[in-house]
Protein backbone atom coordinates (compact mmCIF):
# COMPACT_ATOMS: atom_id res chain seq x y z
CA UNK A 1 216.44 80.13 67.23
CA UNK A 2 213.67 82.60 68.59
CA UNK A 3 210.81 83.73 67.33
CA UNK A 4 212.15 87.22 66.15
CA UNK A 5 215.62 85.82 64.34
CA UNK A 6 213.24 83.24 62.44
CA UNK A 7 210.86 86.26 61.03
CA UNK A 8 214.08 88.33 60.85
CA UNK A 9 215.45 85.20 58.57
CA UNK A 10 212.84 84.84 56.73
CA UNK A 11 212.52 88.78 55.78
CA UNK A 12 216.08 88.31 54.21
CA UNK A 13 215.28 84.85 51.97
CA UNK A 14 214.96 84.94 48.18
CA UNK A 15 214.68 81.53 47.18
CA UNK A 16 211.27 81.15 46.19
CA UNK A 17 210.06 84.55 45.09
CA UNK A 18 210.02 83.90 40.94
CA UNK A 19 208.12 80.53 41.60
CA UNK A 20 205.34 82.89 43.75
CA UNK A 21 205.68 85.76 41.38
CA UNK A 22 205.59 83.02 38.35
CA UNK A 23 202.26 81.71 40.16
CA UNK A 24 200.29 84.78 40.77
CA UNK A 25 201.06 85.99 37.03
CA UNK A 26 199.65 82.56 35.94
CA UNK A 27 196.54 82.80 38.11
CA UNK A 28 195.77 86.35 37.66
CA UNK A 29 197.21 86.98 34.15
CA UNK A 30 197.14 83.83 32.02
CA UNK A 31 194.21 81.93 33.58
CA UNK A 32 191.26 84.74 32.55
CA UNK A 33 193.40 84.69 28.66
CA UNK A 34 192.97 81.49 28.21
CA UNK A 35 189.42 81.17 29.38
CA UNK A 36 188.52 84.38 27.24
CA UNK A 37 190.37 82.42 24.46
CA UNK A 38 188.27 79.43 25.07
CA UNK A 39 184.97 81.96 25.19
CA UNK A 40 185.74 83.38 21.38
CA UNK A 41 186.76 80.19 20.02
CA UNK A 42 183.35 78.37 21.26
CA UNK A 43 181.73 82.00 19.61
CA UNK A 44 183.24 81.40 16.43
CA UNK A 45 182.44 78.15 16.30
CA UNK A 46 179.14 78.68 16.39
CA UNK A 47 178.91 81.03 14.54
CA UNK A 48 180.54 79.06 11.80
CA UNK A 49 177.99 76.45 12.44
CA UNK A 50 175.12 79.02 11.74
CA UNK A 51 176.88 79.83 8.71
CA UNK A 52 176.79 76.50 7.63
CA UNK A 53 173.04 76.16 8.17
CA UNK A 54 172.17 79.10 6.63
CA UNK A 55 173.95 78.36 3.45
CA UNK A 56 172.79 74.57 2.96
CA UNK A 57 169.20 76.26 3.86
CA UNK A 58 169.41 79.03 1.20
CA UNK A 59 170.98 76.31 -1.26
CA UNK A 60 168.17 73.18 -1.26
CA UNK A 61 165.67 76.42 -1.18
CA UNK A 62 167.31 77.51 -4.45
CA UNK A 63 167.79 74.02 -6.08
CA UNK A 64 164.26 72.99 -5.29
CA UNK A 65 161.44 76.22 -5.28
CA UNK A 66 158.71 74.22 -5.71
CA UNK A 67 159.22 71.59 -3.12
CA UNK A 68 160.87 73.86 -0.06
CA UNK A 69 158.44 73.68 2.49
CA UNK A 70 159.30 75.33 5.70
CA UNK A 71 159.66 71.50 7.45
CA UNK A 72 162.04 71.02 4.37
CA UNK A 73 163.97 73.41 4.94
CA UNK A 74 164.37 73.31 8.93
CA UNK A 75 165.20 69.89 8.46
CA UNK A 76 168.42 70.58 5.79
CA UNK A 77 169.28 73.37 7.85
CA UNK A 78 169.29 71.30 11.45
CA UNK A 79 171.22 68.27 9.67
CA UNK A 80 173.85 70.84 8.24
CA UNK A 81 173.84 72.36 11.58
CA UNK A 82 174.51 68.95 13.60
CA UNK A 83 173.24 68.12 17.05
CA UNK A 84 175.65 69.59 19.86
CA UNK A 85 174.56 72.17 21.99
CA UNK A 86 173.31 75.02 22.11
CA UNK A 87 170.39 74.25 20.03
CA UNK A 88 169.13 75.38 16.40
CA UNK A 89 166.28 77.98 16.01
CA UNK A 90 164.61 79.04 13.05
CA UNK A 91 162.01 81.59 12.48
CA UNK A 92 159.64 80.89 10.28
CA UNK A 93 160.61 81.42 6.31
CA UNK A 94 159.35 84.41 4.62
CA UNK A 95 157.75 84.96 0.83
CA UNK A 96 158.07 88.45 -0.80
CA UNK A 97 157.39 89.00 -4.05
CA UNK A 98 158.26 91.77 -6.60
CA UNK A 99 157.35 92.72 -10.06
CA UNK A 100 160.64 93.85 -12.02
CA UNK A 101 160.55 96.52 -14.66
CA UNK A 102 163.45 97.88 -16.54
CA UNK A 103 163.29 101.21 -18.06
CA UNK A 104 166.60 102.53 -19.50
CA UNK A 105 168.89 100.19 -18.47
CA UNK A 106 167.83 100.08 -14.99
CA UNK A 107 165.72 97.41 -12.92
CA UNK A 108 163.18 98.55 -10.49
CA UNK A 109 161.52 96.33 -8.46
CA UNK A 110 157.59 96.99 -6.84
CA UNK A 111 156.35 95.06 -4.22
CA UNK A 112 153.53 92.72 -5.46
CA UNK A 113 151.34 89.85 -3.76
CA UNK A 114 152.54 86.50 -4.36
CA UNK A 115 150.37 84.52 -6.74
CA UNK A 116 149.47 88.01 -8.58
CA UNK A 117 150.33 89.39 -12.03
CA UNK A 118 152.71 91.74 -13.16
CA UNK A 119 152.12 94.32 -15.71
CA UNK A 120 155.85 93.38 -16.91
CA UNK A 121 154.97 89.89 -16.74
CA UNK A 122 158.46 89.66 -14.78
CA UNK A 123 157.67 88.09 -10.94
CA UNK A 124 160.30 87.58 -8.87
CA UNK A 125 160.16 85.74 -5.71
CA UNK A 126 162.54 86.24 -2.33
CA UNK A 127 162.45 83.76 0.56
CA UNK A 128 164.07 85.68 3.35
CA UNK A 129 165.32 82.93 6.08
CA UNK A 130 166.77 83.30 9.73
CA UNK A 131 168.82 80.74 11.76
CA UNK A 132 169.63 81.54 15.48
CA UNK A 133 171.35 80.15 18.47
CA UNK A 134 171.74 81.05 22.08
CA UNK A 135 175.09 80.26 23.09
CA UNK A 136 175.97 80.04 27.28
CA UNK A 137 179.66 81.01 27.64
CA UNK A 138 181.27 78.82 29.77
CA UNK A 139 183.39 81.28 31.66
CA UNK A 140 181.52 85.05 30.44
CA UNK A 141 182.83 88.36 31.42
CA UNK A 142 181.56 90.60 33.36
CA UNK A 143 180.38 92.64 30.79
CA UNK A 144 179.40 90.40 28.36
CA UNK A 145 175.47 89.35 28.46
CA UNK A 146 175.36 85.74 28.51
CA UNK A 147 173.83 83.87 27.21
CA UNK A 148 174.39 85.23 23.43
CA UNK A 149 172.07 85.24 20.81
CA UNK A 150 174.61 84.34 17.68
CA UNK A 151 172.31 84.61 14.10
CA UNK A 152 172.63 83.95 10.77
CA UNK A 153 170.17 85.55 7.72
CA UNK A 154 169.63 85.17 4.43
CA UNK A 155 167.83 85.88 1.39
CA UNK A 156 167.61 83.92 -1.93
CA UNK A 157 165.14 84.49 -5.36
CA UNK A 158 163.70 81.18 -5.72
CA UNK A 159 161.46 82.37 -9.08
């Protein structure tokens, strides 16, 4: 056989072509999915975590005002948070305080220093929290920044 019937024969052959066409639809098509897939879930997951921080945060500040020291509280929030990467940041927690008035049927609220008096005699006190995380995607997009900054914030009236 010569060199020009061989190319000749193999111009005419079909066997094969789906298991190419099969492979380059896998590499080009389902490979990036299912890394994108594995991106979000990882994103969510986080996220979730975060969540789940936050809310055992906001709850032992609740159930115990007078003994929620910022250490406290970083520590419920890390052990509801768990250990695995990427790692648990929380700014530092935040006392406002408001006297509340209510004049027909409506409460106001006025900014007030903490430890002051109220004319109403009604203090109310807000500890404003926030839990972050910077997550490094695995496998990022192009036009995705990575790493991500995921947070989660909250608010609770302690008094």
């Amino acid at each position: 056989m010569t060199r020009r019937s061989l190319v000749a024969a193999c111009r005419r052959a079909r066997r094969g072509s789906v298991a190419v066409e099969s492979a380059l639809a896998i590499v080009f098509v389902l490979t990036p999915l299912c890394f994108g897939a594995a991106d979000l879930g990882l994103t969510f997951a986080t996220q979730a975590r975060l969540d789940q921080a936050m809310e055992a945060a906001i709850l032992f500040a609740w159930g115990n005002p007078t003994s929620a020291s910022p250490s406290a509280i970083q520590t419920v929030a890390q052990s509801a948070y768990g250990t695995a990467a990427p790692s648990l940041a929380m700014t530092t927690p935040v006392l406002a305080c408001y006297c509340l008035t209510i004049a027909n049927g409506q409460e106001t609220q006025t900014a007030s220093a903490c430890g002051g008096t109220c004319a109403s005699g009604q203090m109310a006190t807000y500890l404003a929290l926030s839990l972050s995380a910077s997550l490094t995607l695995p496998m990022p997009l192009p036009a995705l920044p990575s790493p991500i900054t995921l947070t989660s914030a909250g608010m609770v009236r302690i008094q």
